[in-house]
PDB file of N, CA and C in Angstrom:
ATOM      1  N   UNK A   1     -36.891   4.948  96.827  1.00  0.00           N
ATOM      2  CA  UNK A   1     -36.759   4.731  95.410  1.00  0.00           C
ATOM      3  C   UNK A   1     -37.972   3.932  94.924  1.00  0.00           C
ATOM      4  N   UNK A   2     -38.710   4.368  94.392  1.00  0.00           N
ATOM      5  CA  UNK A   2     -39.572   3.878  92.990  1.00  0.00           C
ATOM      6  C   UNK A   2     -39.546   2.537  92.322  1.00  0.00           C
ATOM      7  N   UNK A   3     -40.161   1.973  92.434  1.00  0.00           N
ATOM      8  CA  UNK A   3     -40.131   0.108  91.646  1.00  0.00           C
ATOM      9  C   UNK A   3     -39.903   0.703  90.360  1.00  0.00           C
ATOM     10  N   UNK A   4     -39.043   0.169  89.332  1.00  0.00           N
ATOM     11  CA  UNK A   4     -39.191   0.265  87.901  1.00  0.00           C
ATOM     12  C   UNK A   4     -39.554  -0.379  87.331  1.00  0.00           C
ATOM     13  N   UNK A   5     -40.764  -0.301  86.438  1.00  0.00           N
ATOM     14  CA  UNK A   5     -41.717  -0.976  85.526  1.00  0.00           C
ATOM     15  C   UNK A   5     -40.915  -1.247  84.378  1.00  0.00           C
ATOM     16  N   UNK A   6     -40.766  -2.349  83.725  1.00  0.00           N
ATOM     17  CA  UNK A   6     -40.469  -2.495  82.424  1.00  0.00           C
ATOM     18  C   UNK A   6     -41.443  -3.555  81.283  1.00  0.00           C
ATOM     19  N   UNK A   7     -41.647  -3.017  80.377  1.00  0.00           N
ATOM     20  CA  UNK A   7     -42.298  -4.059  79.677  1.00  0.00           C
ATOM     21  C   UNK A   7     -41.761  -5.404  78.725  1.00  0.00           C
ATOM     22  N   UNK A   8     -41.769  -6.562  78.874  1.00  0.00           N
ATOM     23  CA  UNK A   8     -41.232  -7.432  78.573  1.00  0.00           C
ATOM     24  C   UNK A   8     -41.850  -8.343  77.688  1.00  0.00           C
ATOM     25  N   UNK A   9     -41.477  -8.494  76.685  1.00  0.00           N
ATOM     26  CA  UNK A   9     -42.279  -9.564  75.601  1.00  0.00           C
ATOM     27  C   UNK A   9     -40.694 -10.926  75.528  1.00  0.00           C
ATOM     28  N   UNK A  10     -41.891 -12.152  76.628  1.00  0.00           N
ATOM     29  CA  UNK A  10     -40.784 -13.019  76.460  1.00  0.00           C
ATOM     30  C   UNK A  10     -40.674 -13.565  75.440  1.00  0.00           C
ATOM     31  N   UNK A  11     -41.762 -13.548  74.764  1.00  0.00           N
ATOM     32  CA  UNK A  11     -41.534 -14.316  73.460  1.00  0.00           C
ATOM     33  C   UNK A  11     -40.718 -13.932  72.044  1.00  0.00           C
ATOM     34  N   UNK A  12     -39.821 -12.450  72.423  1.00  0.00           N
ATOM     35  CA  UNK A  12     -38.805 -12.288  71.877  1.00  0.00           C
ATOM     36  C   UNK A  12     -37.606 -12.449  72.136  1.00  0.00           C
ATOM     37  N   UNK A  13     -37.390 -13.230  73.263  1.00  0.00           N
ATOM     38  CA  UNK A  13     -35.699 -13.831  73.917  1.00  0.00           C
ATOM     39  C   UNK A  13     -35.519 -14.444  73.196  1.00  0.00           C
ATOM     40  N   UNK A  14     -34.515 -14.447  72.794  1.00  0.00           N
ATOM     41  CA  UNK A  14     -33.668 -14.915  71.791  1.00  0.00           C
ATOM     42  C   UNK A  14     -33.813 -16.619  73.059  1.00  0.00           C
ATOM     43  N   UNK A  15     -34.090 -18.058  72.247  1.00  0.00           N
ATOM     44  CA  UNK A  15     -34.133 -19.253  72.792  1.00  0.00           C
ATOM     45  C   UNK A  15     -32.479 -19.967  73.271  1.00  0.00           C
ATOM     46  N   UNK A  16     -32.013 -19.066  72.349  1.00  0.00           N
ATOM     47  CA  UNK A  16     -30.343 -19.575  72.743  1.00  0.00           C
ATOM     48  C   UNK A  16     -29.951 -18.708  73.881  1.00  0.00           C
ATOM     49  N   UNK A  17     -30.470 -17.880  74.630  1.00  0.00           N
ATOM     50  CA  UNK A  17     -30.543 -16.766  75.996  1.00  0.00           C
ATOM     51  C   UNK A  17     -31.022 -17.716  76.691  1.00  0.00           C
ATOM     52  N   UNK A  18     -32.373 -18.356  76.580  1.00  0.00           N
ATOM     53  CA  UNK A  18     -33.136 -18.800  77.705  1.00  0.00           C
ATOM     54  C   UNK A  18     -32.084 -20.463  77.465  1.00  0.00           C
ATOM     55  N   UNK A  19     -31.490 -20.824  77.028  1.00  0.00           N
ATOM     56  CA  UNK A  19     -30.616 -22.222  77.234  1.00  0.00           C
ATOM     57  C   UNK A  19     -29.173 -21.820  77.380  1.00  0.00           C
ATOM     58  N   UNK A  20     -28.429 -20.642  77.656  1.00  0.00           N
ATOM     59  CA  UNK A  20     -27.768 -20.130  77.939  1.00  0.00           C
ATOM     60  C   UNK A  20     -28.323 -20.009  80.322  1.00  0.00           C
ATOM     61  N   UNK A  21     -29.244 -19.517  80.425  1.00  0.00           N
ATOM     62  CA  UNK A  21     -29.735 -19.458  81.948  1.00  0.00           C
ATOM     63  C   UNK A  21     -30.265 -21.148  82.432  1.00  0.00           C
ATOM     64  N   UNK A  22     -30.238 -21.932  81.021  1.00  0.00           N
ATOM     65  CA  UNK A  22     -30.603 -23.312  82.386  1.00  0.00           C
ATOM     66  C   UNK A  22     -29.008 -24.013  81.940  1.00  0.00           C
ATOM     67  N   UNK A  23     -28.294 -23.244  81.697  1.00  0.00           N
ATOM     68  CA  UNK A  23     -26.789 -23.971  82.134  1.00  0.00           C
ATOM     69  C   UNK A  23     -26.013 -24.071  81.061  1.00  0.00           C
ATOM     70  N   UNK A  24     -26.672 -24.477  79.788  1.00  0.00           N
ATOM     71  CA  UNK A  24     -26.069 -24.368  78.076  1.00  0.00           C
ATOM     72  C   UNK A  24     -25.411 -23.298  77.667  1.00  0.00           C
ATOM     73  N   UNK A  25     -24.248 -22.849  78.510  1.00  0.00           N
ATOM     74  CA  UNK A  25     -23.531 -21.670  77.808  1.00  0.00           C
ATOM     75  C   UNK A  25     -23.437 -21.927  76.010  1.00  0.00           C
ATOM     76  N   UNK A  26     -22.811 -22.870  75.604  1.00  0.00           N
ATOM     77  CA  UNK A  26     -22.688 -22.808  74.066  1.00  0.00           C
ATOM     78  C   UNK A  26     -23.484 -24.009  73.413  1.00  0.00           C
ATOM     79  N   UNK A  27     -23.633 -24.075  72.413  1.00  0.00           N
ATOM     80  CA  UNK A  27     -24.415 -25.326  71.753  1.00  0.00           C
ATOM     81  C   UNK A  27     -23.242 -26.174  71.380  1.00  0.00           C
ATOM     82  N   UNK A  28     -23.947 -27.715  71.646  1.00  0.00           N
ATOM     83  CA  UNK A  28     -23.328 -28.708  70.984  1.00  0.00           C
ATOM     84  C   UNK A  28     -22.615 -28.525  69.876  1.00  0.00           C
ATOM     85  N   UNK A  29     -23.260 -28.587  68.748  1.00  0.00           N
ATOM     86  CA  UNK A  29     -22.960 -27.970  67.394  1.00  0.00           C
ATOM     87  C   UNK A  29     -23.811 -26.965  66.849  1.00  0.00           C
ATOM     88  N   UNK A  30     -23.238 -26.462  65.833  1.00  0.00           N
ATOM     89  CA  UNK A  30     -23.790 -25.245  65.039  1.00  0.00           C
ATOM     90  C   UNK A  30     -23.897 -25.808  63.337  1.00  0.00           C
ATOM     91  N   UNK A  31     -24.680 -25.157  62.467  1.00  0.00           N
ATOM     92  CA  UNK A  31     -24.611 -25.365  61.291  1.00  0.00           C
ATOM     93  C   UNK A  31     -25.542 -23.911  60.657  1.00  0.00           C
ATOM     94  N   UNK A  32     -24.664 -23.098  60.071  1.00  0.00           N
ATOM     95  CA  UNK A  32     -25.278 -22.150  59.718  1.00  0.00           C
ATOM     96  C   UNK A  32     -26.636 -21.284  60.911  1.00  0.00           C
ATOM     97  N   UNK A  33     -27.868 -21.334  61.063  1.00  0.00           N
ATOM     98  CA  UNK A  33     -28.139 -20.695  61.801  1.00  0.00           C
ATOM     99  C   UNK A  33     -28.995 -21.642  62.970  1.00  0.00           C
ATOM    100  N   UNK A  34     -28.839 -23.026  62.658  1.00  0.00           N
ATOM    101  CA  UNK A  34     -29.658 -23.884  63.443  1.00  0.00           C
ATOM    102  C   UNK A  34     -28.349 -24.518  64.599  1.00  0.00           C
ATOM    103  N   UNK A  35     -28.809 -24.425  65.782  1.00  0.00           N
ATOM    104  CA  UNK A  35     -27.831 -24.094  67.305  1.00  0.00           C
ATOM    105  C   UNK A  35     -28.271 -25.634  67.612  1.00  0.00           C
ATOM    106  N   UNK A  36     -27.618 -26.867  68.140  1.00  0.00           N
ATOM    107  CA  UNK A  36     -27.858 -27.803  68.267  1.00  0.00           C
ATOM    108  C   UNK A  36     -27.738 -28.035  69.859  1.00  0.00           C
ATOM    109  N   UNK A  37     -28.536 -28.390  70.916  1.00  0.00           N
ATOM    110  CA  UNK A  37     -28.218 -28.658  72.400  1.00  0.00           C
ATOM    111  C   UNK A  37     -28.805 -30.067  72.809  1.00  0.00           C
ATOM    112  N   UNK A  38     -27.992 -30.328  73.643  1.00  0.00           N
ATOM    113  CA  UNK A  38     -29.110 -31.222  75.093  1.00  0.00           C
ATOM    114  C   UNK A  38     -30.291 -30.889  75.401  1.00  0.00           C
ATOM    115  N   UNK A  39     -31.316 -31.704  74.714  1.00  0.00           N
ATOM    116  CA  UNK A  39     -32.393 -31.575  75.152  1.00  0.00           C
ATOM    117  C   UNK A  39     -32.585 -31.055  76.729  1.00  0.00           C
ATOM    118  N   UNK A  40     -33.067 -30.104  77.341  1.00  0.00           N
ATOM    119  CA  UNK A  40     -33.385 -29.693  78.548  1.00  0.00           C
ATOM    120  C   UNK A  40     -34.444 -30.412  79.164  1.00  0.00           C
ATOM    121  N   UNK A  41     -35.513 -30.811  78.684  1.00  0.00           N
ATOM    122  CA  UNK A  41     -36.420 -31.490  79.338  1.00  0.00           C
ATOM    123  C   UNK A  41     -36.782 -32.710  79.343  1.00  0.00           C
ATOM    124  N   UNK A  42     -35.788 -33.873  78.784  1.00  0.00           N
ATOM    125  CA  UNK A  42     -35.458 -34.949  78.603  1.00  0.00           C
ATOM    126  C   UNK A  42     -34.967 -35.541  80.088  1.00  0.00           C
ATOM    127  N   UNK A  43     -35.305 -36.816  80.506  1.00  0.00           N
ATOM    128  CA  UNK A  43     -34.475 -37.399  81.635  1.00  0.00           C
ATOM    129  C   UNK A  43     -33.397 -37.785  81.387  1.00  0.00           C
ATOM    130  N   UNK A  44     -32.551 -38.206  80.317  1.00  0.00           N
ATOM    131  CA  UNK A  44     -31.293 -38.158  80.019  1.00  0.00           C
ATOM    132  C   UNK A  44     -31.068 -37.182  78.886  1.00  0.00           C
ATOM    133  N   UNK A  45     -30.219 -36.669  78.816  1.00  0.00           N
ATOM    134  CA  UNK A  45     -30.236 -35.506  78.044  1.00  0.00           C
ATOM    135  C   UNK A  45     -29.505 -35.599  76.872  1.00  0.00           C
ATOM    136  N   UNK A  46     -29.799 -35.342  75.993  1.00  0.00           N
ATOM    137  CA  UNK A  46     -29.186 -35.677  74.394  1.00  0.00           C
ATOM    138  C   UNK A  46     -29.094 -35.087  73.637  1.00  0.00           C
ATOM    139  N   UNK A  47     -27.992 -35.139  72.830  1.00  0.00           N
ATOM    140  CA  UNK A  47     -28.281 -33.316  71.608  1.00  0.00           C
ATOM    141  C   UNK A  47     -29.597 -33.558  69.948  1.00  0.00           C
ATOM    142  N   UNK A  48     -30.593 -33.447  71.045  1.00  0.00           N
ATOM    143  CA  UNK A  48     -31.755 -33.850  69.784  1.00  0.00           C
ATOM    144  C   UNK A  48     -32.203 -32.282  69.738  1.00  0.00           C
ATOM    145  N   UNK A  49     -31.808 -31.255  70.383  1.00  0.00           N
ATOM    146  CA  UNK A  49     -32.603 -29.624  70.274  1.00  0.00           C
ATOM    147  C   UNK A  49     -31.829 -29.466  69.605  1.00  0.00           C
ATOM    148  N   UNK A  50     -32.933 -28.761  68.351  1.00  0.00           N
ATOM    149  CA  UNK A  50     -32.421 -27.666  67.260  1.00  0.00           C
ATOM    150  C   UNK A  50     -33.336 -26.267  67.367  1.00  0.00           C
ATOM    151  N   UNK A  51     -32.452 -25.922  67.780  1.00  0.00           N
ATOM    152  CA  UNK A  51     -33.128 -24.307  67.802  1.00  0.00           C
ATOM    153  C   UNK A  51     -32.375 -23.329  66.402  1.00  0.00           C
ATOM    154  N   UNK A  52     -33.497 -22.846  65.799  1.00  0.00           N
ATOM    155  CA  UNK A  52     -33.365 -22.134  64.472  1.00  0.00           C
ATOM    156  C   UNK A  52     -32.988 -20.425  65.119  1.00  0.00           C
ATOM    157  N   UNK A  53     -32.131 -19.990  64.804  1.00  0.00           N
ATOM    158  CA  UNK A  53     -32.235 -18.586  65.465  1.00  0.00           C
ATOM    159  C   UNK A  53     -32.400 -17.819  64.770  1.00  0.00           C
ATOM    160  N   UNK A  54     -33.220 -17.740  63.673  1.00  0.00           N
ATOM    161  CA  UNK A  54     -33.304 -16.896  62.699  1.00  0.00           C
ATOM    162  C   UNK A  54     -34.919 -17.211  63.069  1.00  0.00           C
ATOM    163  N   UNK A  55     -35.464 -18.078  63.159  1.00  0.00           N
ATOM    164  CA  UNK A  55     -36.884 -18.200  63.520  1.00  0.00           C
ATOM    165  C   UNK A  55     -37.732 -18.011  65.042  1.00  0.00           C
ATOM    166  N   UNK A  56     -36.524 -18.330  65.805  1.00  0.00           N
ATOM    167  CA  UNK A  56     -36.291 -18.303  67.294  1.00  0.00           C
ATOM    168  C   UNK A  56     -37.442 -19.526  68.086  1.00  0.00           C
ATOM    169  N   UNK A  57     -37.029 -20.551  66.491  1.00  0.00           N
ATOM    170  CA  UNK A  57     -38.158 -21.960  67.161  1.00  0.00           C
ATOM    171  C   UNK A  57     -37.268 -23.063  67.093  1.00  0.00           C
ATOM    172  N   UNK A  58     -37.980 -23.893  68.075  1.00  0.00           N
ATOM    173  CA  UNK A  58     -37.280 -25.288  68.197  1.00  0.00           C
ATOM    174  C   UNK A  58     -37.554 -26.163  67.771  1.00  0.00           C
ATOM    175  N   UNK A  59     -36.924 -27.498  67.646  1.00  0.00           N
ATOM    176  CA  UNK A  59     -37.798 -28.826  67.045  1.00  0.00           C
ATOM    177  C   UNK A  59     -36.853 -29.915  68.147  1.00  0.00           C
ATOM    178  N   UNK A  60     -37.401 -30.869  68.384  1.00  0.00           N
ATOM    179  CA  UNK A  60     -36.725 -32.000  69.206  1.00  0.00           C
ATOM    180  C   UNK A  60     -36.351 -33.037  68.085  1.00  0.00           C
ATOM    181  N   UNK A  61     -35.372 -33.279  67.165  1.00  0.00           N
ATOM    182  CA  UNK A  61     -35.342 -34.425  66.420  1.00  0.00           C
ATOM    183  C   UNK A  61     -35.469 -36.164  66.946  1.00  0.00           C
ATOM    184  N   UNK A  62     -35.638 -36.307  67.933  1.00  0.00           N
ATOM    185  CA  UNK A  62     -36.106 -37.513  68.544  1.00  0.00           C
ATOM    186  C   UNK A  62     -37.650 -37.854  69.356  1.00  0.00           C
ATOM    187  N   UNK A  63     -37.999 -36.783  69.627  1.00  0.00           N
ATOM    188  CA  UNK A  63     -39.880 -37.095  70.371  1.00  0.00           C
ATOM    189  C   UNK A  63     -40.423 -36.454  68.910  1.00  0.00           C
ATOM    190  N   UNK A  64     -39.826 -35.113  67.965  1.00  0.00           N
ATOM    191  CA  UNK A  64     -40.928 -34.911  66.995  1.00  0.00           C
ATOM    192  C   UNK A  64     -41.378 -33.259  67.971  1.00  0.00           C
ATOM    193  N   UNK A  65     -41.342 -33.309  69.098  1.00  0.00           N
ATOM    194  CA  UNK A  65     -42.151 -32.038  69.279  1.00  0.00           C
ATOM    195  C   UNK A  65     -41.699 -30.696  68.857  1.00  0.00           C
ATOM    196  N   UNK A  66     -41.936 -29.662  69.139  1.00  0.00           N
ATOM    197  CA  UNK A  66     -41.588 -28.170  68.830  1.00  0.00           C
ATOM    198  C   UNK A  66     -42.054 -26.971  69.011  1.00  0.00           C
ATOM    199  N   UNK A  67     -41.997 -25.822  68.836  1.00  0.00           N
ATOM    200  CA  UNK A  67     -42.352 -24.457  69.503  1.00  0.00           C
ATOM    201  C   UNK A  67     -41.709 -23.596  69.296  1.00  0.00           C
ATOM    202  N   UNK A  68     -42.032 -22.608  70.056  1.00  0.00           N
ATOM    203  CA  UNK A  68     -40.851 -21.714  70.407  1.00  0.00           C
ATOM    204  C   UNK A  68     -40.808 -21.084  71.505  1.00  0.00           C
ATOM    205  N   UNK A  69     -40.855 -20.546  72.394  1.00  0.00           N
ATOM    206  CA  UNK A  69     -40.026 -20.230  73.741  1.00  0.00           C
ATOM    207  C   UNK A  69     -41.531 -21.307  74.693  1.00  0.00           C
ATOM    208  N   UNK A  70     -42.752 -20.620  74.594  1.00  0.00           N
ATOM    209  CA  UNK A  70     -44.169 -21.050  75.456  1.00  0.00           C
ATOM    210  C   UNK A  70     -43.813 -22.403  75.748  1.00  0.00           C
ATOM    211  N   UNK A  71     -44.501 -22.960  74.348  1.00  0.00           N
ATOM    212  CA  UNK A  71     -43.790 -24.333  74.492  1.00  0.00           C
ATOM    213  C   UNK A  71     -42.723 -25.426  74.736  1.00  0.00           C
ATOM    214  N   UNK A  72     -41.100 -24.518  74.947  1.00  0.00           N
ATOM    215  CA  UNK A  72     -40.431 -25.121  75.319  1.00  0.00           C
ATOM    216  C   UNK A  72     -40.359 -25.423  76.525  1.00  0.00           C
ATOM    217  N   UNK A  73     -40.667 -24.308  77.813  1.00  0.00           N
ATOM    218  CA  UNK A  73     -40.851 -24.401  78.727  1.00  0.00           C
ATOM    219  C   UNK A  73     -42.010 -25.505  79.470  1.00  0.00           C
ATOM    220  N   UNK A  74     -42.681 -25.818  79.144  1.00  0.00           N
ATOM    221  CA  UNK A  74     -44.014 -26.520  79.320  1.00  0.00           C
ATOM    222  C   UNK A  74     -43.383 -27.909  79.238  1.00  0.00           C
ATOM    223  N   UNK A  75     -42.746 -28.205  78.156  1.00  0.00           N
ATOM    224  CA  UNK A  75     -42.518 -29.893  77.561  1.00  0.00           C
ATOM    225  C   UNK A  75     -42.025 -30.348  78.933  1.00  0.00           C
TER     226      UNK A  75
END
């Protein structure tokens, strides 16, 4: 059998997918379309992530930083 090639643009995963695979099945809170979590890359972890899912970007309301998928991974 044949390897199957697929082409993948990660930077269209939906960000609530990729915090859904590091353990965040659901968000903290919700408010219309902004998904609220535990910061993931924090040493204690806190619900300062707001991920917009209509924009599919984040903001940290406590360090200030933000992105969207590239940059979340990196922080």
């Amino acid at each position: 059998m044949e390897p199957k090639v697929i082409q993948l643009d990660i930077r269209k995963i939906p960000l609530t997918e990729f915090m859904k695979a590091l353990g965040q099945e659901h968000p903290v809170a919700a408010d219309g379309n902004l998904r609220i979590y535990n910061a993931p890359y924090a040493a204690k972890p806190e619900p300062t992530m707001v991920i917009n899912t209509e924009t599919n970007l984040w903001r940290d309301t406590k360090s200030g930083a933000y992105g969207g998928y590239m940059t979340l991974h990196t922080n």
